[in-house]
Protein backbone atom coordinates (compact mmCIF):
# COMPACT_ATOMS: atom_id res chain seq x y z
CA UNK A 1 6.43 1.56 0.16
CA UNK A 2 4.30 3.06 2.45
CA UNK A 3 2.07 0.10 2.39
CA UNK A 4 4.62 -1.44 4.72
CA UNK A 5 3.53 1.04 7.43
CA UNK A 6 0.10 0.50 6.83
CA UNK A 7 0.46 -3.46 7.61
CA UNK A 8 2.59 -2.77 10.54
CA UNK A 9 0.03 -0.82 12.10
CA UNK A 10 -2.37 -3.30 11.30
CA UNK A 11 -0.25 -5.79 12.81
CA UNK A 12 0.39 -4.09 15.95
CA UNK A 13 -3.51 -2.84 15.91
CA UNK A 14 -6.05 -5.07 14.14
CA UNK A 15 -8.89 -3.34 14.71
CA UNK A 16 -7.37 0.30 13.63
CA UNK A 17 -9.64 1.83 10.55
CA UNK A 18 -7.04 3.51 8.30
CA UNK A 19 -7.49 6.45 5.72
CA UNK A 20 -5.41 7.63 3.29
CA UNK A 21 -4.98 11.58 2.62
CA UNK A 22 -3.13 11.33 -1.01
CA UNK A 23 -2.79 13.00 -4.58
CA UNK A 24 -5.76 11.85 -6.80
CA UNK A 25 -3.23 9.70 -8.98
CA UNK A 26 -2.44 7.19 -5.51
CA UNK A 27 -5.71 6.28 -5.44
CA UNK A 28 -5.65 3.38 -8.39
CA UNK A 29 -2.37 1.89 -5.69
CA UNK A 30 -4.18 2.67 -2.60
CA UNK A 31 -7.23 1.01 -3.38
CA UNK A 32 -5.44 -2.27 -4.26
CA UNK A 33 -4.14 -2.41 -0.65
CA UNK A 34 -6.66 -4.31 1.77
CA UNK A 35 -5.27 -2.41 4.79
CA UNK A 36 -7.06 1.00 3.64
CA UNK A 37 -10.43 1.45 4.14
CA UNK A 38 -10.62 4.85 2.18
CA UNK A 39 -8.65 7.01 -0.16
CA UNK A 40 -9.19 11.07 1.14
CA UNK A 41 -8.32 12.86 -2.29
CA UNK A 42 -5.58 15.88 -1.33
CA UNK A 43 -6.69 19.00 -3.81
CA UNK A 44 -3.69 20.70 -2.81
CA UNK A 45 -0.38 20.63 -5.82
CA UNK A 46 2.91 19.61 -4.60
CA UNK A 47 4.88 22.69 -3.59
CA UNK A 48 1.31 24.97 -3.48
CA UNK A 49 1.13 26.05 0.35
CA UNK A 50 -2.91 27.08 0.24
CA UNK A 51 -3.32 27.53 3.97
CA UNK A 52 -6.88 28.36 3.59
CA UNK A 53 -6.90 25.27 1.81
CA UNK A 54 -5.07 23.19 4.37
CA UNK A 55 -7.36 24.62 7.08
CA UNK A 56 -10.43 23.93 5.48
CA UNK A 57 -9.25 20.23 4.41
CA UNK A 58 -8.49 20.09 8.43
CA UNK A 59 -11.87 21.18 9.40
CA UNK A 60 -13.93 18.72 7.29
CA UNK A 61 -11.45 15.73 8.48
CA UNK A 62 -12.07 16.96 12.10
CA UNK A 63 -15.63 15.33 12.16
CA UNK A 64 -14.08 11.84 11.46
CA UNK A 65 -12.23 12.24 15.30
CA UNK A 66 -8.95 10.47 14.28
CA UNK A 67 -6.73 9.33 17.01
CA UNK A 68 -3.10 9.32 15.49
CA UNK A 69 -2.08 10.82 12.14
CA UNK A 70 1.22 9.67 10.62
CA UNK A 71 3.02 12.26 8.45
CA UNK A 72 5.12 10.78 5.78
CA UNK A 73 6.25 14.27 3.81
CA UNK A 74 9.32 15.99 5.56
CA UNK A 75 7.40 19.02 4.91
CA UNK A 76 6.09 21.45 7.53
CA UNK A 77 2.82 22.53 5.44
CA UNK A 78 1.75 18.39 5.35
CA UNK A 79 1.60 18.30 8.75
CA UNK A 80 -0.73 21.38 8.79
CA UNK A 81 -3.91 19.45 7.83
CA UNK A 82 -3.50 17.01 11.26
CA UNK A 83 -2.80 20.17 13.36
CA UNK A 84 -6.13 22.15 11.59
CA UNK A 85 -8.04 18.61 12.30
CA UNK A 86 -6.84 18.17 16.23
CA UNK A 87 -5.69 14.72 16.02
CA UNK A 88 -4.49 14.53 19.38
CA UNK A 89 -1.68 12.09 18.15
CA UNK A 90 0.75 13.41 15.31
CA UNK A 91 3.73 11.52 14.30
CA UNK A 92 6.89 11.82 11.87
CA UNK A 93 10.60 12.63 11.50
CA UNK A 94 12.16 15.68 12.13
CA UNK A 95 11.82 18.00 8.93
CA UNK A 96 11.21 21.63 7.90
CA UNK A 97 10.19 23.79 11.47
CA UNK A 98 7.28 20.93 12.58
CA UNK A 99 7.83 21.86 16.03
CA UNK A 100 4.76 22.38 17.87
CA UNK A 101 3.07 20.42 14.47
CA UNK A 102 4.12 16.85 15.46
CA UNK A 103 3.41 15.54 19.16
CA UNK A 104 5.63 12.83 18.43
CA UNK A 105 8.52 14.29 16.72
CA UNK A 106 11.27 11.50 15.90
CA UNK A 107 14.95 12.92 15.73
CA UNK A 108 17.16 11.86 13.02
CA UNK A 109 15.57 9.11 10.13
CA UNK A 110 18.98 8.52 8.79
CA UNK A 111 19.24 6.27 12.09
CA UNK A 112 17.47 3.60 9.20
CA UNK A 113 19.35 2.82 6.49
CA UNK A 114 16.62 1.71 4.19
CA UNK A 115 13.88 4.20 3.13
CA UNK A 116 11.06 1.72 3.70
CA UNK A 117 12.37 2.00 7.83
CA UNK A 118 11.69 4.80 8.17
CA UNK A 119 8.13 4.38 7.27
CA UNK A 120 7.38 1.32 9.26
CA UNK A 121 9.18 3.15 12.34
CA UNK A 122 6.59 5.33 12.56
CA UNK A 123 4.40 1.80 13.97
CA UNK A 124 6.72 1.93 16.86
CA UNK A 125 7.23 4.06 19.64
CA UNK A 126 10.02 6.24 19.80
CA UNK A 127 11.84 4.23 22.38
CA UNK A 128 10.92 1.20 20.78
CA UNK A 129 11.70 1.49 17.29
CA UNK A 130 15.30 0.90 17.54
CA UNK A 131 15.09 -2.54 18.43
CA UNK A 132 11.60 -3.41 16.56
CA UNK A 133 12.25 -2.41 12.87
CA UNK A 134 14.78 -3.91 10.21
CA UNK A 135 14.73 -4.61 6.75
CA UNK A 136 14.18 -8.22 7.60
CA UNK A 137 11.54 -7.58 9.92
CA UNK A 138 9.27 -4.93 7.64
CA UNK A 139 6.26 -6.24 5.87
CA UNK A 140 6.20 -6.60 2.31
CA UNK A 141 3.99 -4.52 0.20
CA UNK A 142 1.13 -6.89 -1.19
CA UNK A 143 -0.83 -5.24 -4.01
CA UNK A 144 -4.23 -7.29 -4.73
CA UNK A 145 -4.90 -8.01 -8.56
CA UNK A 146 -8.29 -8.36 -10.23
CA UNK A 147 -8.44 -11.26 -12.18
CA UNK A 148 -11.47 -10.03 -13.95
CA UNK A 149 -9.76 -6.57 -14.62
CA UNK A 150 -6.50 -8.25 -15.55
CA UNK A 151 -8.29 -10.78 -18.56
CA UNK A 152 -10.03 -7.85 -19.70
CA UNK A 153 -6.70 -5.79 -20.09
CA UNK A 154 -4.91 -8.95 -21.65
CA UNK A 155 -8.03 -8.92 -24.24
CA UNK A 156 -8.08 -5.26 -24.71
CA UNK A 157 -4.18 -5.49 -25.53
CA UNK A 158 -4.56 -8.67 -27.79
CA UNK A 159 -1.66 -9.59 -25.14
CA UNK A 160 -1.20 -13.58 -25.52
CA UNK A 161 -2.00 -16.11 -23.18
CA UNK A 162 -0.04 -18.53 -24.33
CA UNK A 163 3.54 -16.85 -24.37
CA UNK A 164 5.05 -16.71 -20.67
CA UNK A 165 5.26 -12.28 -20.48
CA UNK A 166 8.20 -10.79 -19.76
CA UNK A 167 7.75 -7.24 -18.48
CA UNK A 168 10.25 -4.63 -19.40
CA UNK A 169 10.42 -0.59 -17.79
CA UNK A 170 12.73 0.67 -19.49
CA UNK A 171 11.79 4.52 -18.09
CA UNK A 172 12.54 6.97 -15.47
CA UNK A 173 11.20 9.57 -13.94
CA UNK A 174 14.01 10.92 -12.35
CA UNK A 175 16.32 11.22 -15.32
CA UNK A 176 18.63 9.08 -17.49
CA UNK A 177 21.50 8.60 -15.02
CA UNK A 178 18.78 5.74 -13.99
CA UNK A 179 17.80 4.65 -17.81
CA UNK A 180 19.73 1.63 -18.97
CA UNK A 181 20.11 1.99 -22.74
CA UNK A 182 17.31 1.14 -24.85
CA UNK A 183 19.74 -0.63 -27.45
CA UNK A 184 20.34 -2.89 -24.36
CA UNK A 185 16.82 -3.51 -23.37
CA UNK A 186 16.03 -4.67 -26.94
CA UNK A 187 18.95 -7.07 -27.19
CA UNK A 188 17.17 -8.22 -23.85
CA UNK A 189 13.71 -8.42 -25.51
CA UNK A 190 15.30 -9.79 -28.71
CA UNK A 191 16.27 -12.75 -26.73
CA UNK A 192 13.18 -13.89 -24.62
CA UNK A 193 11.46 -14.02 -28.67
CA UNK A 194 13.78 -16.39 -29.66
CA UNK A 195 12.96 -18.13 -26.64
CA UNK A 196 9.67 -18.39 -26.89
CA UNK A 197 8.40 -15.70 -24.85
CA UNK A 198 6.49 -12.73 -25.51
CA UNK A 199 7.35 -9.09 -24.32
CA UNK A 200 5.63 -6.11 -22.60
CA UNK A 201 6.91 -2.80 -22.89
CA UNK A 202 5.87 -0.81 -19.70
CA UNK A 203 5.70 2.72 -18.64
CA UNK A 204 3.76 6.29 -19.26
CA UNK A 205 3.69 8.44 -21.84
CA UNK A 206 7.16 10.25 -21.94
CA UNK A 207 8.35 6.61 -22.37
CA UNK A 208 6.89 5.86 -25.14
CA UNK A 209 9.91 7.39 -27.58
CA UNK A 210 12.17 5.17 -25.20
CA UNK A 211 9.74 1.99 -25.63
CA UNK A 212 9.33 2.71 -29.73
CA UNK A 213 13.13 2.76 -30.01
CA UNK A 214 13.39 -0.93 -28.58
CA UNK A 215 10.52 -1.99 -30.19
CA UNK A 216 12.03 -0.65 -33.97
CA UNK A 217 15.62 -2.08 -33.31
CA UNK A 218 13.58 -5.99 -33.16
CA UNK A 219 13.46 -7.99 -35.61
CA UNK A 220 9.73 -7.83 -38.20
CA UNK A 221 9.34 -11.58 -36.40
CA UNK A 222 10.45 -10.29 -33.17
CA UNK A 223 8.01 -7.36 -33.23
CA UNK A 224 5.20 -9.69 -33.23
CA UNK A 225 5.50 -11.06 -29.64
CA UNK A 226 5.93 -7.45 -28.68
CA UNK A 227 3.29 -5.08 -27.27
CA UNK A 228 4.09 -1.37 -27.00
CA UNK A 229 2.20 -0.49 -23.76
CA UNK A 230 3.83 3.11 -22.95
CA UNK A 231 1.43 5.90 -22.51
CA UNK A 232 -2.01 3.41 -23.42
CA UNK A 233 -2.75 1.57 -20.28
CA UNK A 234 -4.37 3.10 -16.93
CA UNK A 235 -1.54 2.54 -13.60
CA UNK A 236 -4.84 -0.04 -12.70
CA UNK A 237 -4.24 -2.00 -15.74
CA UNK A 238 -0.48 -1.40 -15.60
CA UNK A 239 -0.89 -3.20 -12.41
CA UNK A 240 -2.87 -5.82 -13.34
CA UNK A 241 -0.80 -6.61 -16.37
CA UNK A 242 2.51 -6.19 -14.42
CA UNK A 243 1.23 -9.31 -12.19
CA UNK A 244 0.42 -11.43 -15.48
CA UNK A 245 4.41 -10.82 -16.14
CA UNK A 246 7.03 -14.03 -15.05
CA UNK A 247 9.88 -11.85 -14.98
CA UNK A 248 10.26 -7.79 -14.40
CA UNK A 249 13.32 -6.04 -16.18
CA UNK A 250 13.47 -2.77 -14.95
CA UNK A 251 15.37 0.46 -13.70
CA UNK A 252 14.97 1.92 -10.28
CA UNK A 253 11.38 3.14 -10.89
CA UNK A 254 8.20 2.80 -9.56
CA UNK A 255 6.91 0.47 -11.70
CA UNK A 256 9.58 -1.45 -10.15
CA UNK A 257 8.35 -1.10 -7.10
CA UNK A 258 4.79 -2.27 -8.45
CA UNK A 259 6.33 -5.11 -9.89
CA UNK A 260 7.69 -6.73 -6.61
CA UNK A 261 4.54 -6.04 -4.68
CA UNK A 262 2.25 -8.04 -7.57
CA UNK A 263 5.02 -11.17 -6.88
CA UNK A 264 7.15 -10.78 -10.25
CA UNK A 265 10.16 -11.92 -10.36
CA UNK A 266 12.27 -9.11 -10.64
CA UNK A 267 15.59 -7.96 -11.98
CA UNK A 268 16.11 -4.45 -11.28
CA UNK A 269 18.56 -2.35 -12.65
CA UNK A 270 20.69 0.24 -10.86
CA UNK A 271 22.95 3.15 -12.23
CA UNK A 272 23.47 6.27 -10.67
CA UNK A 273 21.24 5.34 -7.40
CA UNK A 274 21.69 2.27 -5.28
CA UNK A 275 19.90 -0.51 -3.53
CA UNK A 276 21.12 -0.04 -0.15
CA UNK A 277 18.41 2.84 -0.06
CA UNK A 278 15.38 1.77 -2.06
CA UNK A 279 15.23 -1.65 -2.98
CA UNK A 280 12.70 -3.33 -4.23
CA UNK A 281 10.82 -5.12 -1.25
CA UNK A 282 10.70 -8.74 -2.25
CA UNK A 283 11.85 -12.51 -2.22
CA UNK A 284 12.18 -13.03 -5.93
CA UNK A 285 15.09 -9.84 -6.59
CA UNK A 286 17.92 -10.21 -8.35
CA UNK A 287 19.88 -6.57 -8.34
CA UNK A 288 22.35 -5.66 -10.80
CA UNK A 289 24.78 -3.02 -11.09
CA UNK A 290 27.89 -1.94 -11.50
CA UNK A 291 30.82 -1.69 -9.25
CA UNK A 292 32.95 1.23 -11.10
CA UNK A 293 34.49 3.90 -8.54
CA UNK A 294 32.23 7.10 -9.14
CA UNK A 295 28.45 4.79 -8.48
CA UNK A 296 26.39 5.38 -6.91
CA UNK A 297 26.07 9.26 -7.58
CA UNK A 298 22.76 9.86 -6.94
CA UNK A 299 22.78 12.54 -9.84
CA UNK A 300 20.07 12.78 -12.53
CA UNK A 301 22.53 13.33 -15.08
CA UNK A 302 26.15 11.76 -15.04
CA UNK A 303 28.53 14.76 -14.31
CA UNK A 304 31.43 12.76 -16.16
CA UNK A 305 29.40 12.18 -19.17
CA UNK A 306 30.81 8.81 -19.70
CA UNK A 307 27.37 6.72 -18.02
CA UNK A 308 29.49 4.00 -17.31
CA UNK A 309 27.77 3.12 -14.31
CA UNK A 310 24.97 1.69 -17.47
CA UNK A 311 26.90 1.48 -20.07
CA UNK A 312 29.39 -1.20 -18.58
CA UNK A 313 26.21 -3.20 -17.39
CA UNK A 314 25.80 -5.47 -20.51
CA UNK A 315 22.30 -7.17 -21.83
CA UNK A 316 24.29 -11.01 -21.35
CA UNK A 317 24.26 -9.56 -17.55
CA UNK A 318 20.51 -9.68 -17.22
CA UNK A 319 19.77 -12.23 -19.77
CA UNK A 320 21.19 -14.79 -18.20
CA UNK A 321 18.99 -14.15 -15.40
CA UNK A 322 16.03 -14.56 -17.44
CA UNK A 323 14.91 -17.79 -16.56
């Protein structure tokens, strides 16, 4: 999502060179943006503070004279590395102590609704932001796809090319309040066989006991036209094989996410979180979900036990969808 940012600073600044200071496992999504013109690996861990680190990461980034850093984190040790690099223009929300860290220190970001706001906010100034950014109004995130890279993943898969793919994600990382059940996803998969479709099963390599489970309750026949890609493919040929995908059944993941910006169609599947926070950011979306009193939650596991908010959401929901 922060690829909308990245546009709208483009947009507002054409000429504007922008680097990315990210984990080493961005860079595969980061180089398949056209805004970025390089990828700045970040040694530092999550949640490691390393202030020799930070200073020395500063100090090297220093020579490259930035004018304006953007800090997405909330964190006060991520905007250390701007500070240590005197980048005479530092912007981001309020968070953890970054007084004196941020020269342009925005107040409250619960002022936007939509997570994605926030980032593209940061574009504007502070007085203007108010009136500049909605949903509406944010770019979409655009992911480029290799069509060279993508045929040589089909091949390497033995994926078909002459089955229309239907993409299915049936993980998530941030617990199974978010995971609709697999039995579900297979009567799902079950159905696009019989209609002459094929079937990818997407995610990494936790969800491959989720992916195997839908892939043994098929039918033998069925089983044919589906490819067990959990834990095997590379997030660059995840990508590129996400885009060769019609349709996009998924939960509230990132591989959601992916999906929308590689144009799938996309039919994404909330339980314990909801949409009016992280949607997916495109045209083709069709969001489905519950309506039952306790959703949405926001926990990682359902505190009544019952997963209602999933269970109640039935495969005839999405399939008919499925065009």
């Amino acid at each position: 999502m922060s690829q909308s940012l990245y546009k709208a600073i483009k947009d507002k600044h054409p000429t504007a060179t922008i680097d990315v200071l990210a984990p080493a496992w961005c860079r595969p999504i980061l180089e398949r943006m056209p805004e970025i013109n390089q990828t700045i690996e970040m040694p530092i861990g999550h949640g490691s503070f390393n202030l020799k680190g930070r200073w020395q990461i500063g100090r090297e980034l220093k020579a490259a004279r930035y004018s304006h850093a953007f800090v997405l984190p909330n964190s006060a040790k991520s905007a250390l590395i701007p500070l240590f690099a005197r980048i005479p223009n530092r912007i981001g929300w309020k968070g953890e102590m970054r007084y004196g860290l941020l020269t342009d220190l925005r107040p409250n970001k619960r002022i936007f609704q939509y997570y994605v706001e926030r980032f593209v906010a940061l574009a504007s100034s502070k007085e203007a932001m108010m009136d500049e950014v909605s949903l509406e109004r944010c770019p979409r995130p655009s992911l480029t796809v290799n069509s060279a890279a993508q045929s040589a993943a089909l091949d390497k898969f033995a994926i078909s090319h002459q089955r229309l793919a239907i993409g299915l994600c049936p993980g998530a990382e941030f617990g199974p309040s978010k995971r609709w059940p697999e039995h579900y996803y297979a009567q799902v998969a079950q159905h696009a066989i019989e209609q002459g479709k094929q079937v990818l099963l997407f995610g990494s390599a936790k969800d491959r006991e989720v992916t195997s489970q839908i892939e043994a309750l098929l039918t033998e026949e069925a089983r044919k036209y589906c490819t067990n890609l959990a834990g095997n493919t590379s997030l660059i040929e995840a990508i590129d094989l996400l885009a060769a995908c019609d349709t996009v059944v998924s939960n509230d993941s990132g591989l959601m996410h992916v999906s929308a910006a590689v144009g799938c169609n996309i039919i994404a599947i909330y339980g314990s979180s909801s949409p009016d926070y992280t949607p997916p950011l495109s045209n083709n979306v069709s969001i489905v979900n519950t309506d039952i009193e306790c959703r949405p939650c926001f926990k990682r596991v359902c505190p009544l036990g019952h997963m209602d908010c999933l269970n109640q959401l039935t495969p005839d929901t999405v399939i008919r969808l499925i065009k």
